[in-house]
Every structure is written in structure tokens, then in C-alpha cells.
N, C-alpha and C. Protein backbone atom coordinates (compact mmCIF):
# COMPACT_ATOMS: atom_id res chain seq x y z
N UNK A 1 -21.92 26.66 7.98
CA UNK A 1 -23.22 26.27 7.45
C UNK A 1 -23.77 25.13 8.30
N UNK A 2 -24.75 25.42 8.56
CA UNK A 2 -25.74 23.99 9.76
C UNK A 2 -26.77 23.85 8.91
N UNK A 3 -26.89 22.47 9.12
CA UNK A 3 -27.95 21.63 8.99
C UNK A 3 -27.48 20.95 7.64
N UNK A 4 -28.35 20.62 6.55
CA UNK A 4 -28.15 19.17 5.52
C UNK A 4 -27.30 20.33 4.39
N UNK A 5 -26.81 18.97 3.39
CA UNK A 5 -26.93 19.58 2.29
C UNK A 5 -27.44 19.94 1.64
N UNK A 6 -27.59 21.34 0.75
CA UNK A 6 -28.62 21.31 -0.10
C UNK A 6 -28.28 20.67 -1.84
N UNK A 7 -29.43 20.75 -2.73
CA UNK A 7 -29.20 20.71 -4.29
C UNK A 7 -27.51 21.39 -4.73
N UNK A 8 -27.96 22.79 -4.62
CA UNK A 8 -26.54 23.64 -4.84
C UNK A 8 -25.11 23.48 -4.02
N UNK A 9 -25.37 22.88 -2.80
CA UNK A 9 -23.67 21.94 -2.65
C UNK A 9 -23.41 21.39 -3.66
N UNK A 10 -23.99 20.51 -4.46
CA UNK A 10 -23.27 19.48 -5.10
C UNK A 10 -23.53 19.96 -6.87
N UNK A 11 -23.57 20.91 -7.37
CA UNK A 11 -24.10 21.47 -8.60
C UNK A 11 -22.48 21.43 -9.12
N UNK A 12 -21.71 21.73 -8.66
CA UNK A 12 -20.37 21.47 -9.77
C UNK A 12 -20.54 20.35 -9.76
N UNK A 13 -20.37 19.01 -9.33
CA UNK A 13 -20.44 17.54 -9.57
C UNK A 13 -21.31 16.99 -11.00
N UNK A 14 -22.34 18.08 -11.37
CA UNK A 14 -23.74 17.91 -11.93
C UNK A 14 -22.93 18.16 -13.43
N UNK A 15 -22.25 18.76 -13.66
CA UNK A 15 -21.68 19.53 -15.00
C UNK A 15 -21.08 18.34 -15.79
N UNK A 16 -20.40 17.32 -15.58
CA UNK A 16 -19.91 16.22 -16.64
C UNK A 16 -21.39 15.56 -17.28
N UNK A 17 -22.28 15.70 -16.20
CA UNK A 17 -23.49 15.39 -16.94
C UNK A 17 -24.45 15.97 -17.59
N UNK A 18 -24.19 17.36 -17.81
CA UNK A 18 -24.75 18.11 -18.13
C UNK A 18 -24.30 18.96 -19.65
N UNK A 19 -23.15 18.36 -19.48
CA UNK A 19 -22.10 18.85 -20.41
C UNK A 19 -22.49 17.70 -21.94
N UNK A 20 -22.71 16.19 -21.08
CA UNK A 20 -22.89 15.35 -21.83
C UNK A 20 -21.70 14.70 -21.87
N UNK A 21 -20.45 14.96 -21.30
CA UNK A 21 -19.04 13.92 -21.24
C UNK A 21 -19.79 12.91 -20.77
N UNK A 22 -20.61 12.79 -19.38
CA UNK A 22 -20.95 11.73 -18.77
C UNK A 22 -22.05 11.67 -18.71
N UNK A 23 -22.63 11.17 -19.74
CA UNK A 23 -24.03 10.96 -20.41
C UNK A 23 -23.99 9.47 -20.89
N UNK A 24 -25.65 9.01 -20.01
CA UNK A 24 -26.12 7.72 -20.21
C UNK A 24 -25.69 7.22 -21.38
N UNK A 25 -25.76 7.86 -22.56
CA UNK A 25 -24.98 7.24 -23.73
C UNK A 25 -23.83 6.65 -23.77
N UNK A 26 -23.03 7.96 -23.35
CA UNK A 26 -21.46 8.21 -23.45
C UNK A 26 -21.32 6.80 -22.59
N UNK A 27 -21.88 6.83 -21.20
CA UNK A 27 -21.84 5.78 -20.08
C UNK A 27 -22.17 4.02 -20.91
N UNK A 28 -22.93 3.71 -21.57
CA UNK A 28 -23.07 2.77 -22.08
C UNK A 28 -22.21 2.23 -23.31
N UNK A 29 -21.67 3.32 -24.23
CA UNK A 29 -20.75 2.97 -24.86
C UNK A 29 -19.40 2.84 -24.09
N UNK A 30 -19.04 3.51 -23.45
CA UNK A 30 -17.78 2.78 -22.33
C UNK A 30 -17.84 2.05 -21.91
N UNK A 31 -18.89 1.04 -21.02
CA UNK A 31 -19.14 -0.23 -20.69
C UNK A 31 -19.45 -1.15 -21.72
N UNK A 32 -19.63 -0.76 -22.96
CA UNK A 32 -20.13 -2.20 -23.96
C UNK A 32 -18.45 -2.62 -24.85
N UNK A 33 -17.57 -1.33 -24.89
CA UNK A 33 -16.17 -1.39 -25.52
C UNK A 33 -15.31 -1.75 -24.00
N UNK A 34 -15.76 -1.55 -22.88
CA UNK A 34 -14.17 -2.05 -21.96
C UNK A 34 -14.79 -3.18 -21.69
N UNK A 35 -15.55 -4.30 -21.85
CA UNK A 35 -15.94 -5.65 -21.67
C UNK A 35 -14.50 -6.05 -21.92
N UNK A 36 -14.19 -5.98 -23.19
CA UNK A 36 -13.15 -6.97 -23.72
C UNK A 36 -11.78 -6.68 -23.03
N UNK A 37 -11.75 -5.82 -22.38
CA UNK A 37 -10.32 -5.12 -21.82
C UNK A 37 -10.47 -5.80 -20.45
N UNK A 38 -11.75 -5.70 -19.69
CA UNK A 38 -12.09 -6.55 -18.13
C UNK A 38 -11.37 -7.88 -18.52
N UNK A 39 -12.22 -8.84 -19.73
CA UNK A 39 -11.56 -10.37 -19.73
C UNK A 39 -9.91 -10.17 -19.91
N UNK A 40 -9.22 -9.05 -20.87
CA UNK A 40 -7.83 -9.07 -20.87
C UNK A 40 -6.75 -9.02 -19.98
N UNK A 41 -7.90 -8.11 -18.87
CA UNK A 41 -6.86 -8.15 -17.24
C UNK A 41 -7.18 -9.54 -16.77
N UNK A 42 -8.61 -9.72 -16.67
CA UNK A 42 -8.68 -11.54 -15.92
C UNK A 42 -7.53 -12.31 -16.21
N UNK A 43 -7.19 -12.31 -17.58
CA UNK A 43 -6.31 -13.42 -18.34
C UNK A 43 -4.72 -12.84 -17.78
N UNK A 44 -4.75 -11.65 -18.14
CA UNK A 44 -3.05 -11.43 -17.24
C UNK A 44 -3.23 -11.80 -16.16
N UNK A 45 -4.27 -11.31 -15.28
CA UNK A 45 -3.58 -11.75 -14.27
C UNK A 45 -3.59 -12.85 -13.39
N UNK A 46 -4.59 -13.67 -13.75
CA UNK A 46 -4.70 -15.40 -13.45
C UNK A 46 -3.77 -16.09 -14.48
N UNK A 47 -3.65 -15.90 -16.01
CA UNK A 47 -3.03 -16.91 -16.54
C UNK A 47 -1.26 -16.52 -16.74
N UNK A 48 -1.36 -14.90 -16.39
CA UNK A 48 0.30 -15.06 -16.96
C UNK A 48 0.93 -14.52 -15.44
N UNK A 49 0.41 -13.35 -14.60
CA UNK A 49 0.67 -12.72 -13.70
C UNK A 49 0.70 -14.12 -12.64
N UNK A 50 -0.04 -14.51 -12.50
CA UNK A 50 -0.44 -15.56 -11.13
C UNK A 50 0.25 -17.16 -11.70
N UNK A 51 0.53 -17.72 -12.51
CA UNK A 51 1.10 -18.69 -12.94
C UNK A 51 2.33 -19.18 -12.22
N UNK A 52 3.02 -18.29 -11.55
CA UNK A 52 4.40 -19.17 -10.87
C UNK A 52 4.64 -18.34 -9.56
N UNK A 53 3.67 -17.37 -8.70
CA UNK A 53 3.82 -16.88 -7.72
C UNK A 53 3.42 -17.93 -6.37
N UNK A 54 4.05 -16.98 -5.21
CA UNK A 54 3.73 -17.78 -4.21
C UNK A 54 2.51 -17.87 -3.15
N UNK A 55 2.22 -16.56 -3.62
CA UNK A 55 1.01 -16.31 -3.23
C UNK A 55 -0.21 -16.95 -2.70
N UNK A 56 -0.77 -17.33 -1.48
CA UNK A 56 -1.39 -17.91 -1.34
C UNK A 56 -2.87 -17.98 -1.50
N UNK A 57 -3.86 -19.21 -1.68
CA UNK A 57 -4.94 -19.47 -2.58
C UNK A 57 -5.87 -18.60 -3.90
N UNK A 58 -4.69 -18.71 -4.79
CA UNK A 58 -4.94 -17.65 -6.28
C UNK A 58 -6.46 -18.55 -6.47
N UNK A 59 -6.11 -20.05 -6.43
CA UNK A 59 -7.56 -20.41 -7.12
C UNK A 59 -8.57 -20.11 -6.83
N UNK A 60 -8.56 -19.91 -5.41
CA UNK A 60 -10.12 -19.99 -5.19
C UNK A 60 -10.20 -18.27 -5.48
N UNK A 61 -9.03 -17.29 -5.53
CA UNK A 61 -9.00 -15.94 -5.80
C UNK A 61 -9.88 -15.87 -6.94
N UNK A 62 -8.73 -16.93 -8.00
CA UNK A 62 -9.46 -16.91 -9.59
C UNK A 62 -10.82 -17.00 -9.96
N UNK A 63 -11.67 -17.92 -8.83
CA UNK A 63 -12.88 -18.23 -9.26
C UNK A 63 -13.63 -17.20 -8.36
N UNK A 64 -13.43 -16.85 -7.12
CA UNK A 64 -14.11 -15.59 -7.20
C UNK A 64 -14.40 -14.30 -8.19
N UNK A 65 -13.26 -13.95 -8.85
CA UNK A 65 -12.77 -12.69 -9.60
C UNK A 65 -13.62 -13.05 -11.24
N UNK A 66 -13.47 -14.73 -11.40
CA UNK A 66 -14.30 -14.87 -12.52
C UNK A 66 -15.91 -14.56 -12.19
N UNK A 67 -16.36 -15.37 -11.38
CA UNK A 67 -17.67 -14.70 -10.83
C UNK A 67 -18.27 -12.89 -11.20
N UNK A 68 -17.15 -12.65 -10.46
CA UNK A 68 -17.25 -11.34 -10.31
C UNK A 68 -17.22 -10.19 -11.58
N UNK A 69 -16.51 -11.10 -12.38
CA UNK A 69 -16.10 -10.35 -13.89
C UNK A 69 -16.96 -10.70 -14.64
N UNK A 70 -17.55 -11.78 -14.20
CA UNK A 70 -18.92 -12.67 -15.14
C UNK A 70 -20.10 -11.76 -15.08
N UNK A 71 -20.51 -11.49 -13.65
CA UNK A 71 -21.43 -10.77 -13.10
C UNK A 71 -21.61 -9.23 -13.58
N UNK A 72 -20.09 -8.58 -13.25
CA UNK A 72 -19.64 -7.34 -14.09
C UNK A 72 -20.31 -7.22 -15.65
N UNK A 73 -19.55 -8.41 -16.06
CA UNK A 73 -19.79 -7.93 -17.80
C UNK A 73 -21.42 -8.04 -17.96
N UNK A 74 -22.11 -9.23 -17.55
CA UNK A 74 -23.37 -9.05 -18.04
C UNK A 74 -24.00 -7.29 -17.79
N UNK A 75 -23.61 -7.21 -16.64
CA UNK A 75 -24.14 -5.93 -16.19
C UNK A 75 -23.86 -4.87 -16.87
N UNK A 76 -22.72 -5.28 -17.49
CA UNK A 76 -22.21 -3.78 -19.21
C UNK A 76 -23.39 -4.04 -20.14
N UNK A 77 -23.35 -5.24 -20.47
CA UNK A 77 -24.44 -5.57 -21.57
C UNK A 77 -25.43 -5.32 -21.28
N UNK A 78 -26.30 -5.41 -20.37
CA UNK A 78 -27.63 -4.79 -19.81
C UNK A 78 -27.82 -3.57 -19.55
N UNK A 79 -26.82 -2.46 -19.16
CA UNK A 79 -26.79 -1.18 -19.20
C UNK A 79 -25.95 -0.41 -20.37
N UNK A 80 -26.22 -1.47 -21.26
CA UNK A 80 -25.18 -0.78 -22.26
C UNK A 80 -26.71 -0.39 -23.45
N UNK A 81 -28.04 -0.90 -23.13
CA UNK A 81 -29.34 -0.59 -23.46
C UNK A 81 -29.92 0.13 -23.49
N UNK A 82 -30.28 1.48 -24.04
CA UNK A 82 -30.90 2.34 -23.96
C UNK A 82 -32.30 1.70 -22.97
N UNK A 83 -33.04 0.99 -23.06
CA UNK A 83 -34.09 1.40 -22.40
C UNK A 83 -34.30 0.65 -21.10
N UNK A 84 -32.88 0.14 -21.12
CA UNK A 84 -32.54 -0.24 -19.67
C UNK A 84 -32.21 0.98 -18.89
N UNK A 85 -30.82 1.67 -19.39
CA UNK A 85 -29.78 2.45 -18.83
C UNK A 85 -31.16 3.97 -18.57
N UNK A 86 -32.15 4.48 -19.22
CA UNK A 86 -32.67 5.22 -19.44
C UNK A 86 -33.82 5.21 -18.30
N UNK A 87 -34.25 3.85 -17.97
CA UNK A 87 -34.69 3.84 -16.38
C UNK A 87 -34.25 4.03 -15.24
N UNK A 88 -32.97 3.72 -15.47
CA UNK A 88 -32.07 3.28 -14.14
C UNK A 88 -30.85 4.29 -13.98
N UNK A 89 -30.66 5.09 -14.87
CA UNK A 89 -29.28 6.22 -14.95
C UNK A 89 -28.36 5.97 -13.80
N UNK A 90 -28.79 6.02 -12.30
CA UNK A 90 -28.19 5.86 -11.10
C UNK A 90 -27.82 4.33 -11.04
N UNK A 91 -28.41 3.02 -11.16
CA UNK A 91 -27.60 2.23 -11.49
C UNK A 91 -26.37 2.06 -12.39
N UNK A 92 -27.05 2.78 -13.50
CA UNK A 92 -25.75 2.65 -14.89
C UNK A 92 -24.00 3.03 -14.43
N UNK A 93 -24.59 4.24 -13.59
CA UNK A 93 -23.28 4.85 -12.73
C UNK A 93 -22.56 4.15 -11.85
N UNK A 94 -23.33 3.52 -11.11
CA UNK A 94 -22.60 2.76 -10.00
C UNK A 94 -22.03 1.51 -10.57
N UNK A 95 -22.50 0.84 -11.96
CA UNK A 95 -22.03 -0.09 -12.71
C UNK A 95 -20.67 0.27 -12.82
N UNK A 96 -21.18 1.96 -13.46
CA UNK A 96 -19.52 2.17 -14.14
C UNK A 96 -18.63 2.60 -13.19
N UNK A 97 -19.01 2.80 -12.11
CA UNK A 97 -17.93 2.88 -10.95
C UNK A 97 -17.27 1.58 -10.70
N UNK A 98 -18.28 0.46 -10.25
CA UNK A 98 -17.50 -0.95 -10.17
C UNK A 98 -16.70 -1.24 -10.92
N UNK A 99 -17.22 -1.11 -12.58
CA UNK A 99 -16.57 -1.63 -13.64
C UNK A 99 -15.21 -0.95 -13.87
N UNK A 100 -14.75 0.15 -13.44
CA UNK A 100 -13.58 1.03 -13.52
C UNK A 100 -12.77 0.82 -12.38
N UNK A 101 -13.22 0.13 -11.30
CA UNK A 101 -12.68 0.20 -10.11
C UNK A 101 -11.55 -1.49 -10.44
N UNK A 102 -12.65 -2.08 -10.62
CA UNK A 102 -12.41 -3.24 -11.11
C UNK A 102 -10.59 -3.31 -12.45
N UNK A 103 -11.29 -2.84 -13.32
CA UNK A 103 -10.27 -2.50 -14.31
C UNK A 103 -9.23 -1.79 -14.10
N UNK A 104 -9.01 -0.70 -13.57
CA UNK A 104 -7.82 -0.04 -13.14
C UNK A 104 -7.47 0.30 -11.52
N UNK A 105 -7.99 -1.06 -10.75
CA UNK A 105 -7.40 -1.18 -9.70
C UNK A 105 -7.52 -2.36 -8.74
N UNK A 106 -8.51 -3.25 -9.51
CA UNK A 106 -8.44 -4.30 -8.53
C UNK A 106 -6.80 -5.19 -9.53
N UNK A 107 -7.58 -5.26 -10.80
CA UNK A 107 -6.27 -6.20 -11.67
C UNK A 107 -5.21 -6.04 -11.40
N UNK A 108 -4.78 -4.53 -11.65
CA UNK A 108 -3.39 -3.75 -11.29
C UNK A 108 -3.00 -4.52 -10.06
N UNK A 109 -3.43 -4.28 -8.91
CA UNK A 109 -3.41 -4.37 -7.43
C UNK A 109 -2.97 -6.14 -7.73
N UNK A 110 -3.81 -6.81 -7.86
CA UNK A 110 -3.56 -8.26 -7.93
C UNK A 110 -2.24 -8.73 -8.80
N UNK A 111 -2.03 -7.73 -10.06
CA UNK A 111 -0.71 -8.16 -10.95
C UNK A 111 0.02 -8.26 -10.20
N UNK A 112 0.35 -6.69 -9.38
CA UNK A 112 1.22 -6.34 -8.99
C UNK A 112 2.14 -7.71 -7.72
N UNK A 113 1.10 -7.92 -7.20
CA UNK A 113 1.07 -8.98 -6.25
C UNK A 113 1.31 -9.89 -6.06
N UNK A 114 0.72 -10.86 -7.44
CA UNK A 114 1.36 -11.91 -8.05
C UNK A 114 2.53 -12.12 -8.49
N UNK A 115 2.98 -10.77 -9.40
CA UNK A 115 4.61 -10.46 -9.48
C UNK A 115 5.23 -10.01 -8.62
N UNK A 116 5.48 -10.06 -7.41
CA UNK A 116 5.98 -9.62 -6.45
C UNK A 116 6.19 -11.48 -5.76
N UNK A 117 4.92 -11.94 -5.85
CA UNK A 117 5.66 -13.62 -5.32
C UNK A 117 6.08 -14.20 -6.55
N UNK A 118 6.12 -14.03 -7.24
CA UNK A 118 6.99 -14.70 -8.33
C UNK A 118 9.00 -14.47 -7.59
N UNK A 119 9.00 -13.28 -6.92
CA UNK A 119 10.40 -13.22 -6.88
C UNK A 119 10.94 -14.31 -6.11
N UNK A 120 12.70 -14.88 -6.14
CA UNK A 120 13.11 -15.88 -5.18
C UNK A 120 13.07 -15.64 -3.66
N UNK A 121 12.89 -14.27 -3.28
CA UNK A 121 13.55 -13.87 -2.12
C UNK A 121 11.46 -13.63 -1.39
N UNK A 122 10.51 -13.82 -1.96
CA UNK A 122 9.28 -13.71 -1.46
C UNK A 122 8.77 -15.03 -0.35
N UNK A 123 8.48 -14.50 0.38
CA UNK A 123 8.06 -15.27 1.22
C UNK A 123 6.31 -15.19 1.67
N UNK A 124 5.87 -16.45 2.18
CA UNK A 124 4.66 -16.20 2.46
C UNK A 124 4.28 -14.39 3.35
N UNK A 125 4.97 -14.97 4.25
CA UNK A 125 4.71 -14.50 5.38
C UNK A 125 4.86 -12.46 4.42
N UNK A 126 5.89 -12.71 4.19
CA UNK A 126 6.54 -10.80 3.32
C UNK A 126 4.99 -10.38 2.51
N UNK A 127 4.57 -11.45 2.20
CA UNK A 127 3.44 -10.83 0.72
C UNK A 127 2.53 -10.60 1.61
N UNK A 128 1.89 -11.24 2.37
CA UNK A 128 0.52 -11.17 3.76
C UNK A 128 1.14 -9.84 4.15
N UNK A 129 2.22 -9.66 4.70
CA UNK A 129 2.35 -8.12 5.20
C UNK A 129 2.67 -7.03 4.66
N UNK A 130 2.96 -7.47 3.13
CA UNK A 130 2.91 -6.13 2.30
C UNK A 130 1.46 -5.80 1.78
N UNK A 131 0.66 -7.14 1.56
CA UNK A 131 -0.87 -6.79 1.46
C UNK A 131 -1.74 -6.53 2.24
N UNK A 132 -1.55 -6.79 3.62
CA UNK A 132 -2.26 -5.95 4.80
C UNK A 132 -2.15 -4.49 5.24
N UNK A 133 -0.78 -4.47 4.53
CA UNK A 133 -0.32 -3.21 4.75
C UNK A 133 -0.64 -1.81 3.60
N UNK A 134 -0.62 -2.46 2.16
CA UNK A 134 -1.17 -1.87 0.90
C UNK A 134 -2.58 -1.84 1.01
N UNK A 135 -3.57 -3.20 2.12
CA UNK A 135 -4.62 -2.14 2.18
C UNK A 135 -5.14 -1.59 3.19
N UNK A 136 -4.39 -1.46 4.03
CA UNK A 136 -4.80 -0.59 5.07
C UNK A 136 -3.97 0.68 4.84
N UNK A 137 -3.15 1.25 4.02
CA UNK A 137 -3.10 2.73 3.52
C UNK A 137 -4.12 3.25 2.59
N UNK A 138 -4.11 1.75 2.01
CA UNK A 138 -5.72 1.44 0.77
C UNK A 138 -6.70 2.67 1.75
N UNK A 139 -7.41 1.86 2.68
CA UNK A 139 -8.20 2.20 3.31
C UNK A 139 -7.80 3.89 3.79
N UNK A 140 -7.27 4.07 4.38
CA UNK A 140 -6.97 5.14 5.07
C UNK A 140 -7.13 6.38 4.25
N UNK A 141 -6.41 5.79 3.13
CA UNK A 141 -6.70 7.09 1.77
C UNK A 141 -7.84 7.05 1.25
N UNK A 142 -8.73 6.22 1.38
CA UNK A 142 -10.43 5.95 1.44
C UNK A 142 -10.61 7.34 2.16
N UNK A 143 -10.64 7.48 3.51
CA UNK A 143 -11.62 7.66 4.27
C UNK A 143 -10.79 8.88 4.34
N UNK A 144 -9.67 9.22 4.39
CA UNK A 144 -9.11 10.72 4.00
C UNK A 144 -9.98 11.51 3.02
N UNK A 145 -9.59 10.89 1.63
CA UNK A 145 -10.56 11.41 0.74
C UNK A 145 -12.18 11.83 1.26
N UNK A 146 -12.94 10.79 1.84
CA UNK A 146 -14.04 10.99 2.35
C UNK A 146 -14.49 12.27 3.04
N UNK A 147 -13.59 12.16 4.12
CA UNK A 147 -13.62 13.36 4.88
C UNK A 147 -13.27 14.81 4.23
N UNK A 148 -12.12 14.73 3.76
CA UNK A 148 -11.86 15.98 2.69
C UNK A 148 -12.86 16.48 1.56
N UNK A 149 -13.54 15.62 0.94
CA UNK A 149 -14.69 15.65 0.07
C UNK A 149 -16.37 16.21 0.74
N UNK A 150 -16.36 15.62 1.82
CA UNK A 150 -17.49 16.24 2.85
C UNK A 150 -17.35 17.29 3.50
N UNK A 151 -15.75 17.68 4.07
CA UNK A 151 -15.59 18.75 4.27
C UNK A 151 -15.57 19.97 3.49
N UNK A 152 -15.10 19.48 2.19
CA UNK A 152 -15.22 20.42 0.84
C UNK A 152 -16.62 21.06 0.62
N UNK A 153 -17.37 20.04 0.67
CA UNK A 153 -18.95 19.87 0.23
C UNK A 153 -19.72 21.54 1.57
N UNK A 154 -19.12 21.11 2.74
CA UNK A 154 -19.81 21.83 3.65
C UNK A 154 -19.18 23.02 3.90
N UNK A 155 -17.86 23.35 3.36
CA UNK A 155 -17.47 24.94 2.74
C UNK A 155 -17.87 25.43 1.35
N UNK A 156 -18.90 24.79 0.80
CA UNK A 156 -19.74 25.50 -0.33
C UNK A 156 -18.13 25.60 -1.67
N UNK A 157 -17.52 24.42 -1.50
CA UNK A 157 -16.43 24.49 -2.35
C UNK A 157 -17.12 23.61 -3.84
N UNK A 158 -18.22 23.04 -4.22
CA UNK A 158 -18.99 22.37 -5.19
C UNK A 158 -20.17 23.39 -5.33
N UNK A 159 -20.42 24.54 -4.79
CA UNK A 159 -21.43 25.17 -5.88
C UNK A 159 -20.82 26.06 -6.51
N UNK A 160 -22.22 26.54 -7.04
CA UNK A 160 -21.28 27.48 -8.41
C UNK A 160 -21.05 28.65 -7.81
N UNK A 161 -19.67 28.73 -8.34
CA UNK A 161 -18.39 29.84 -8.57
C UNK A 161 -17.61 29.52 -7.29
N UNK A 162 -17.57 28.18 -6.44
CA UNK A 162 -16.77 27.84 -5.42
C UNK A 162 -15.72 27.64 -5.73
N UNK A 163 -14.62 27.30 -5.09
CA UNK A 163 -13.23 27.14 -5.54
C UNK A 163 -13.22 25.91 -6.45
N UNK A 164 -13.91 24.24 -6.14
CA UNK A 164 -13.76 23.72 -7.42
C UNK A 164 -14.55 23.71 -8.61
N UNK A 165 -15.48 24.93 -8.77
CA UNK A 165 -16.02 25.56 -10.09
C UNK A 165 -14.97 25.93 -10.91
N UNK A 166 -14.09 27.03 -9.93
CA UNK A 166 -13.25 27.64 -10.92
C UNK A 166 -12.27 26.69 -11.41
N UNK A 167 -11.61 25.79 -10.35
CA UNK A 167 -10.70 25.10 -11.14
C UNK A 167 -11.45 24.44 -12.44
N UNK A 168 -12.51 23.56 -12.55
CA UNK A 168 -13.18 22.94 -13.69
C UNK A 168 -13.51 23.83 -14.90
N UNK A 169 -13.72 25.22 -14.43
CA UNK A 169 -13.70 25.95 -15.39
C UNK A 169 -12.67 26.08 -16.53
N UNK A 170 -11.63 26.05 -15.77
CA UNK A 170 -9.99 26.45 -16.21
C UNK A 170 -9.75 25.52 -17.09
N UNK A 171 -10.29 24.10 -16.75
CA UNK A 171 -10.41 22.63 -17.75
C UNK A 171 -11.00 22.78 -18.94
């Protein structure tokens, strides 16, 4: 196939929203109930996770991540509005992408990290190269995915009755 994508490449993608699983609603009540779960990872993992590791500069980590979680949550509460979320649908999404990315993988990622210099045998130098190294597979499985997903896209594997129709069907 040459030249762009069209509408119907991407029409399986269209169905969680169409279905109403992933509907501006649905989308705003998930961001106004995981607020309180965002501050619960902050608190593990600055006040109990990060508390005796060796890890180097958590604080100024901490006050970025608060920023960031500050910034986050208002942004639940403002798209958690019907006649906010109802202008903006494509923002609301990308909210809830951050906001999920955030919650089940930046915290995780950072626990993990912090408990890892907590051990006796951690060293500066071991944690810098297990975290340069966790994200540069990070990355790599980024841009794998990427490519596999675009390549998917341009074997007509996302319209309807393509190979991932049928699997979603089967769901």
C-alpha cells in the first residue's frame, strides 16, 4: 500500500470508543477516582520507598514528581467535567495516557529503584548503570513497539476484518 494512511487503517482502534468502554464519561470517572491512588504512589515512593536508599538526588526527584503529580491531578479534576472533557475529548485522552503512565510505571519504576539502593551491597555507581540501562531497553521497546504498530497499520492489520479485528472480536 503507497501513500498516507487512510480513516479505515485505524477503524479497529475506533471500537473501545465506540463501544463506550472508552467513553469521555467512562474517561472522566477514571481520572476523578485514581487521583487518590496517584498521591498513594507519591507517598510510597518518596516517604517509605526512598527514605533510606542510596540513590542519588531523590529530593530534588521528589519535588519534581510533586510538581508533576500536582499538575497531573488538577488536570483529572478539570477533565473529569463534562463540559470541559466534551470540548476537548483528544486532550481528555492524552491526560489519561499521562495519568496511567504515571501510575503504573513511572512510581513502579522509581519504587523499584529506591529499593534496590536501600540494599548493603548497592553502590552509587551499580544503580546509575542499572538505570541507564533499564532505560535504554525502556527506550528500545518504545520504538520496537512503534515500528511494529506502523508496520501493522500499513498491512491493513487495524481495519475491519484485519487480523487485529478478529483477535478483538474473540474478546
Amino acid at each position: 500500500m503507497a501513500g498516507k494512511l487512510t480513516y479505515n487503517d485505524f477503524v479497529v482502534l475506533r471500537k473501545p470508543f465506540e463501544s463506550k468502554r472508552q467513553s469521555p464519561s467512562n474517561l472522566a470517572a477514571i481520572l476523578l477516582l485514581g487521583i487518590p491512588f496517584l498521591w498513594l504512589f507519591y507517598y510510597l515512593t518518596f516517604s517509605i520507598a526512598a527514605e533510606m536508599t542510596v540513590f542519588p538526588n531523590v529530593e530534588q526527584m521528589k519535588n519534581i514528581q510533586f510538581s508533576f503529580t500536582l499538575i497531573i491531578s488538577i488536570l483529572c479534576l478539570l477533565f473529569s467535567v463534562p463540559t470541559i472533557y466534551k470540548k476537548l475529548e483528544w486532550v481528555q485522552y492524552v491526560i489519561n495516557t499521562l495519568f496511567s503512565q504515571l501510575l503504573f510505571c513511572v512510581y513502579p519504576f522509581l519504587i523499584a529503584l529506591y529499593i534496590l539502593g536501600e540494599q548493603d551491597s548497592a553502590s552509587l555507581e551499580s544503580l546509575m548503570n542499572f538505570t541507564y540501562m533499564a532505560l535504554a531497553i525502556g527506550i528500545v521497546i518504545f520504538l520496537v513497539t512503534c515500528v511494529r504498530f506502523y508496520l501493522l497499520l500499513r498491512k491493513g492489520a487495524y481495519r475491519e476484518g484485519g487480523s487485529k479485528d478478529r483477535v478483538r472480536n474473540r474478546f
